[in-house]
N, C-alpha and C. Protein backbone atom coordinates (compact mmCIF):
# COMPACT_ATOMS: atom_id res chain seq x y z
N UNK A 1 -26.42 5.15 22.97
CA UNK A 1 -25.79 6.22 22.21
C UNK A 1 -24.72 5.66 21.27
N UNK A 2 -23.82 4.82 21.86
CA UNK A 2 -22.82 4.34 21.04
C UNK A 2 -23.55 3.55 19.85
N UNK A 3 -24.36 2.55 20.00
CA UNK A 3 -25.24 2.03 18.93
C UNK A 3 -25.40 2.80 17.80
N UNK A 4 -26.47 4.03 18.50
CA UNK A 4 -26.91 5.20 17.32
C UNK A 4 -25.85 5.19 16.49
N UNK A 5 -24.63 5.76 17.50
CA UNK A 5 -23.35 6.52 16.54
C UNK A 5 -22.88 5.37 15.43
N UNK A 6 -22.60 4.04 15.83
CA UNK A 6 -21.95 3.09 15.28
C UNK A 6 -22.68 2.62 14.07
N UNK A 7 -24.00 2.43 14.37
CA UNK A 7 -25.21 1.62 13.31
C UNK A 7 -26.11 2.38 12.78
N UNK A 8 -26.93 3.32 13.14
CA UNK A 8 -28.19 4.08 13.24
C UNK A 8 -27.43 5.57 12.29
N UNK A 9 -26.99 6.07 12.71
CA UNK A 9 -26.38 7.36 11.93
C UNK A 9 -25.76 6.97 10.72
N UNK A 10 -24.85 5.95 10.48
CA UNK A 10 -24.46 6.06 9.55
C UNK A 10 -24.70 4.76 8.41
N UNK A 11 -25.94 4.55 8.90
CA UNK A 11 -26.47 3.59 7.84
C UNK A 11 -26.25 3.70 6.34
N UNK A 12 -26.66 4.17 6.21
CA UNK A 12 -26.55 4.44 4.32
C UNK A 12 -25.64 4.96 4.13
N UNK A 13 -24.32 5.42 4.66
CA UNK A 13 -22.47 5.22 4.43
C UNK A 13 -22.76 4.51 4.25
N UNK A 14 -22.91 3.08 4.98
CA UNK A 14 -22.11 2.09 5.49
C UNK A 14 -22.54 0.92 4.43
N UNK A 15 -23.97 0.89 3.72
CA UNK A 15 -24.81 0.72 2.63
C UNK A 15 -24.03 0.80 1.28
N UNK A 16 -23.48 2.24 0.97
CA UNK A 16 -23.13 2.77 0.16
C UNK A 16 -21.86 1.87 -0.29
N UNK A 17 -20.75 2.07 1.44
CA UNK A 17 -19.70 1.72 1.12
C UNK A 17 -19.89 -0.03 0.58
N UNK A 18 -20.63 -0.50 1.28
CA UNK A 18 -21.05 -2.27 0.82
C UNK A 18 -21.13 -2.41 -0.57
N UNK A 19 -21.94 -1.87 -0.88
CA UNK A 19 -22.83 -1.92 -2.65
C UNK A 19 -21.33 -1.28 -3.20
N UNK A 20 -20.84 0.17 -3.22
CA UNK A 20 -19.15 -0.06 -3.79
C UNK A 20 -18.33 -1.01 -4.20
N UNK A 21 -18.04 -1.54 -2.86
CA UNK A 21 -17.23 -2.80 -2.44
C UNK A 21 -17.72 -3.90 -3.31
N UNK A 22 -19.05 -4.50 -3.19
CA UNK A 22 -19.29 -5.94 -3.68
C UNK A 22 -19.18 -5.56 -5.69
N UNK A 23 -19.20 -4.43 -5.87
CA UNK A 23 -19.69 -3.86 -7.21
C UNK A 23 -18.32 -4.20 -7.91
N UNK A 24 -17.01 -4.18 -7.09
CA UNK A 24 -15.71 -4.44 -7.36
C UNK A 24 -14.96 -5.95 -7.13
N UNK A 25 -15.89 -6.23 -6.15
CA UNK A 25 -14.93 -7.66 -5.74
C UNK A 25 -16.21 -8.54 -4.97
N UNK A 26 -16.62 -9.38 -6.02
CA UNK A 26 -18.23 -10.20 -6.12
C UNK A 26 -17.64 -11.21 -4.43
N UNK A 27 -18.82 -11.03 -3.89
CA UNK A 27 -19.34 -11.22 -2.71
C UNK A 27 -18.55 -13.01 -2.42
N UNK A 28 -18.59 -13.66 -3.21
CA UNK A 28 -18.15 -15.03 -2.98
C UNK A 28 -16.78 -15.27 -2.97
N UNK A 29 -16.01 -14.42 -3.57
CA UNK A 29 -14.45 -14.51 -3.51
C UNK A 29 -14.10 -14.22 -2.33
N UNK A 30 -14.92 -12.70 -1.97
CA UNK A 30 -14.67 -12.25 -0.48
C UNK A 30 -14.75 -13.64 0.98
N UNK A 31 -15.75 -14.23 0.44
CA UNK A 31 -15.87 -15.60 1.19
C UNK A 31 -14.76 -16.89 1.10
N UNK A 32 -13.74 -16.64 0.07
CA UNK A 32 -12.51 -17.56 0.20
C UNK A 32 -11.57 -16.84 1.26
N UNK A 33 -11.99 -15.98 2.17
CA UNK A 33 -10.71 -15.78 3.09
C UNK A 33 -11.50 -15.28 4.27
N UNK A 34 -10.42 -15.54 4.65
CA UNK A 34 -10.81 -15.07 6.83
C UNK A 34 -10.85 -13.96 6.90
N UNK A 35 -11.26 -13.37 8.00
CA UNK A 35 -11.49 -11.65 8.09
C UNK A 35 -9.32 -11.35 8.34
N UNK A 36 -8.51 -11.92 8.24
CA UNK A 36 -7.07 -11.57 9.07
C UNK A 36 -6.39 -11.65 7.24
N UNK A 37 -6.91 -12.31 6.50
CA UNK A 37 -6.56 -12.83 5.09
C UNK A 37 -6.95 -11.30 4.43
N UNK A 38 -8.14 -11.21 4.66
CA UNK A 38 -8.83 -10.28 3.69
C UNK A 38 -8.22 -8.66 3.87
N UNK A 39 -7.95 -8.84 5.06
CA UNK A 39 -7.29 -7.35 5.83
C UNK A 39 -5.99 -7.06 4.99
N UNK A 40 -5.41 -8.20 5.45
CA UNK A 40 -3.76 -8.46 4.83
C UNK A 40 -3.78 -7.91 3.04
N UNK A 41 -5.02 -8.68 2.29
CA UNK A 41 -5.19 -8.30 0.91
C UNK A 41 -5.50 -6.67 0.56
N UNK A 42 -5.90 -6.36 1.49
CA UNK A 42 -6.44 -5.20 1.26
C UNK A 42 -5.38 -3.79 1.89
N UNK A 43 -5.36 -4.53 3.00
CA UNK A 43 -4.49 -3.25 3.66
C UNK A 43 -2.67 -3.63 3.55
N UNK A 44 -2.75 -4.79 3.40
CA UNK A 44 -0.53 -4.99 3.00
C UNK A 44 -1.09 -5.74 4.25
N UNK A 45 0.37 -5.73 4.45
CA UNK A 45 1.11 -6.98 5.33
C UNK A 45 2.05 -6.09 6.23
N UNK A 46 2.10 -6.28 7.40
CA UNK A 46 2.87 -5.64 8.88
C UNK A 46 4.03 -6.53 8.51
N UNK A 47 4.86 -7.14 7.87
CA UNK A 47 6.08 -8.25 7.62
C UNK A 47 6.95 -7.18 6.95
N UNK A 48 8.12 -7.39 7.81
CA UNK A 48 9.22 -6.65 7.66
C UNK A 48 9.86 -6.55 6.07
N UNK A 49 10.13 -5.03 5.42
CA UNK A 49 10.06 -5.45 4.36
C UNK A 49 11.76 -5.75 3.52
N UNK A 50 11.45 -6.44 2.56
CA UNK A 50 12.64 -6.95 2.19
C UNK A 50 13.64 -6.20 1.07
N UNK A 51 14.48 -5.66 1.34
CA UNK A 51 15.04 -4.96 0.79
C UNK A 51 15.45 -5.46 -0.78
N UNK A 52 15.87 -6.43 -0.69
CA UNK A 52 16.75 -7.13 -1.93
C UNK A 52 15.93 -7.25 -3.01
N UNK A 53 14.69 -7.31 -2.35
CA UNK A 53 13.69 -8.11 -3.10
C UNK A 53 12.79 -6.76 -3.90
N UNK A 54 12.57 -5.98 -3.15
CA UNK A 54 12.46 -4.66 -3.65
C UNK A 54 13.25 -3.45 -4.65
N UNK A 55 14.58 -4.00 -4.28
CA UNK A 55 15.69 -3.50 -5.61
C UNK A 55 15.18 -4.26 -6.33
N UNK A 56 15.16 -5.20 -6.75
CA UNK A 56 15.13 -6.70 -7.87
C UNK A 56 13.68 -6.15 -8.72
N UNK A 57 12.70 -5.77 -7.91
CA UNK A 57 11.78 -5.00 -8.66
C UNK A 57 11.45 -4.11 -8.54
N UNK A 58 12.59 -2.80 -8.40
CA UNK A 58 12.22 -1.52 -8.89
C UNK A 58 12.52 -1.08 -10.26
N UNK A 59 11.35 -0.16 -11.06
CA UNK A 59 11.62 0.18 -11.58
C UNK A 59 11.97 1.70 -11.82
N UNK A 60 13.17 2.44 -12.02
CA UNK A 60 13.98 3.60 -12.27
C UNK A 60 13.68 4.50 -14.08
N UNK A 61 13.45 5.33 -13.76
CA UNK A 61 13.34 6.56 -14.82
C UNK A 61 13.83 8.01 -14.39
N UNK A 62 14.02 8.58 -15.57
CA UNK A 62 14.03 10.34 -15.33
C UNK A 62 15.34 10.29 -15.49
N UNK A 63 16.47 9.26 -15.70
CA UNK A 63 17.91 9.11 -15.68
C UNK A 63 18.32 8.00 -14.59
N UNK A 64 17.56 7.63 -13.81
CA UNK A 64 17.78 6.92 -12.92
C UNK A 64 18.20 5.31 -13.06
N UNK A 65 19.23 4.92 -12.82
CA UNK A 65 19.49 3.61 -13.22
C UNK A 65 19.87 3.01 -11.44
N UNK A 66 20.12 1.31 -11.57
CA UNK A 66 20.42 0.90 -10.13
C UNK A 66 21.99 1.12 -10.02
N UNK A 67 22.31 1.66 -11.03
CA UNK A 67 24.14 2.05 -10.13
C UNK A 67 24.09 3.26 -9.82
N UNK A 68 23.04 4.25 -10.18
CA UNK A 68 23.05 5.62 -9.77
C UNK A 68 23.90 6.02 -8.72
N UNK A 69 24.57 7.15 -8.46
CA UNK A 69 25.44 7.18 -7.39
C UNK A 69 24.31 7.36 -5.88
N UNK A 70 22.77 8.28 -6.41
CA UNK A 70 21.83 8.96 -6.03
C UNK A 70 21.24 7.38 -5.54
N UNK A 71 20.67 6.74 -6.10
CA UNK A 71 19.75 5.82 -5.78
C UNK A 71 20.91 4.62 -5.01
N UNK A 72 22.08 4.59 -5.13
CA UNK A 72 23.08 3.47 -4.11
C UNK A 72 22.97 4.06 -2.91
N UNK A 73 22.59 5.39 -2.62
CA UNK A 73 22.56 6.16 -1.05
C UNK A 73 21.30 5.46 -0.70
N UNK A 74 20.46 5.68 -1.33
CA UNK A 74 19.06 5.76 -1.03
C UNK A 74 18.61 4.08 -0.27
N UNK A 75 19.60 3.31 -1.24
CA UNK A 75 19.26 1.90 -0.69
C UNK A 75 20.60 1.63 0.45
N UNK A 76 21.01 2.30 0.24
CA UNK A 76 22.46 2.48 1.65
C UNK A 76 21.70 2.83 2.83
N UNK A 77 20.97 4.37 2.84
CA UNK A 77 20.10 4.61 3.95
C UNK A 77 18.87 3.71 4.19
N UNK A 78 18.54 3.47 2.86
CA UNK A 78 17.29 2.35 3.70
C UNK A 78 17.46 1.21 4.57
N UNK A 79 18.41 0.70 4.28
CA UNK A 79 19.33 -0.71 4.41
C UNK A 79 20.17 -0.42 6.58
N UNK A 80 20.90 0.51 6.14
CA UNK A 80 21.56 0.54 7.66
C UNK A 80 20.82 1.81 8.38
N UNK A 81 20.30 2.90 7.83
CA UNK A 81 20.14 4.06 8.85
C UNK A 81 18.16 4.28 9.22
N UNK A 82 17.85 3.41 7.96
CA UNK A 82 16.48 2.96 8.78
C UNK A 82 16.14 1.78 9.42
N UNK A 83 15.30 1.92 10.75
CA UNK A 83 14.42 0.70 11.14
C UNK A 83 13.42 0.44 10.35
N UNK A 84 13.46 -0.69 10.87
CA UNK A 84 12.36 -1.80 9.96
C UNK A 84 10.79 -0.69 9.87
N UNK A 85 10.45 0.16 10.72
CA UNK A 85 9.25 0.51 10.99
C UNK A 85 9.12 1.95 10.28
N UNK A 86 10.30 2.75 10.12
CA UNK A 86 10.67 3.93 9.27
C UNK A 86 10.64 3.41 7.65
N UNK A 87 11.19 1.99 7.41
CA UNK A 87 11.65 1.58 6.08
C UNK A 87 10.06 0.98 5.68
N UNK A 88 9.00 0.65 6.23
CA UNK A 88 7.53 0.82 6.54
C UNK A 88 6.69 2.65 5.98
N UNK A 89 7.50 3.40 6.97
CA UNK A 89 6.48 4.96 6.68
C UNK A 89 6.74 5.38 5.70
N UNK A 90 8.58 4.97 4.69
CA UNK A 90 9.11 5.88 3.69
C UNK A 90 8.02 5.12 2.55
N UNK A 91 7.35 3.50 2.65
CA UNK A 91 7.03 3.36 1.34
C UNK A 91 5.84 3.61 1.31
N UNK A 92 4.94 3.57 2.56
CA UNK A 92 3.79 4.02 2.69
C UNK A 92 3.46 6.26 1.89
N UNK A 93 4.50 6.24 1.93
CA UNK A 93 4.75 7.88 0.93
C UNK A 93 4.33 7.86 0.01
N UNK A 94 4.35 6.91 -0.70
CA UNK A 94 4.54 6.55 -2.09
C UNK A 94 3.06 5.50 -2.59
N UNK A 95 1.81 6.42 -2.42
CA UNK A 95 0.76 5.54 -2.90
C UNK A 95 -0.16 6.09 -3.99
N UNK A 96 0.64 6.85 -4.57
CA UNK A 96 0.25 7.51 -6.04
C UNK A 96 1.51 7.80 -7.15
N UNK A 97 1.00 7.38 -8.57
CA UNK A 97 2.61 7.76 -9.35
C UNK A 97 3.00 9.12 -9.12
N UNK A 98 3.81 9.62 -9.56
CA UNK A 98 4.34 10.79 -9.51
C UNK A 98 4.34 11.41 -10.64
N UNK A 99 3.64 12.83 -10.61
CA UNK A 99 3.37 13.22 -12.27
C UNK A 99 3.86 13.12 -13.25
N UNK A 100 5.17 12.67 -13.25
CA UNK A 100 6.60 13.02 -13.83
C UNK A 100 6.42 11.79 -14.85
N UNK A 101 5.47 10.62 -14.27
CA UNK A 101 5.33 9.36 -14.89
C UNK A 101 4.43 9.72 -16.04
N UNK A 102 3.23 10.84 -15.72
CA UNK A 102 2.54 11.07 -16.72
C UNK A 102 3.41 11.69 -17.89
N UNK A 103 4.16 12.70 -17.60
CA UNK A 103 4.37 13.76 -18.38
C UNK A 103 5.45 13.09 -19.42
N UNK A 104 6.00 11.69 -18.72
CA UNK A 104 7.15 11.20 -20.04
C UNK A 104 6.40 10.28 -20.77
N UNK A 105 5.60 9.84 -20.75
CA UNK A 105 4.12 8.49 -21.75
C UNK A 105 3.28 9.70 -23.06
C-alpha cells in the first residue's frame, strides 16, 4: 500500500515535477552537489542568521532609511527580543515583494 501511495499513484506528478525541474536547472549541474548541498541551495540554510550582515544589505523605500526611528526598533527587536529561531520565522514572511514595490517602478 505504502508503495502504491509513494510511487504508483503519483507517477506522472512526480514525472511532471522532474521534466519542470531539469527544464530549469540542466541535469549535470544538479550532479556537482550532494543531495545535503543541493537541499541547502534550494531550500536556505538552518545557520543562524546574521544580523549585521543583513542590515549591510538591506534595501529601504516608501521613506524608509537605516536611521529610521521605525526601522532602529525593528533591528533592536530582532537583535535582543528575538531567538535565533523566531529571527528564522520573521524572514521566512517575507517570500514575495510587496505590492508597494510594484506600484513605485
Amino acid at each position: 500500500m505504502a508503495h502504491f501511495r509513494m510511487h504508483t499513484q503519483i507517477k506522472n506528478q512526480t514525472a511532471a515535477l522532474i521534466s519542470g525541474f531539469r527544464s530549469i536547472i540542466k541535469p549535470e549541474w544538479i550532479r556537482m552537489f550532494s543531495t545535503p548541498e543541493l537541499q541547502r541551495l534550494i531550500s536556505g540554510d538552518n545557520a543562524e542568521i546574521d544580523l549585521e550582515d543583513l542590515k549591510k544589505h538591506t534595501v529601504y523605500y516608501g521613506g524608509f532609511h537605516g536611521s529610521h526611528r521605525v526601522i532602529i526598533w525593528l533591528w533592536d527587536i530582532l537583535a535582543s527580543d528575538f531567538t535565533p529561531n523566531e529571527r528564522a520565522m520573521f524572514l521566512k514572511v517575507f517570500h514575495v515583494l510587496p505590492i508597494y514595490v510594484f506600484m513605485c517602478t
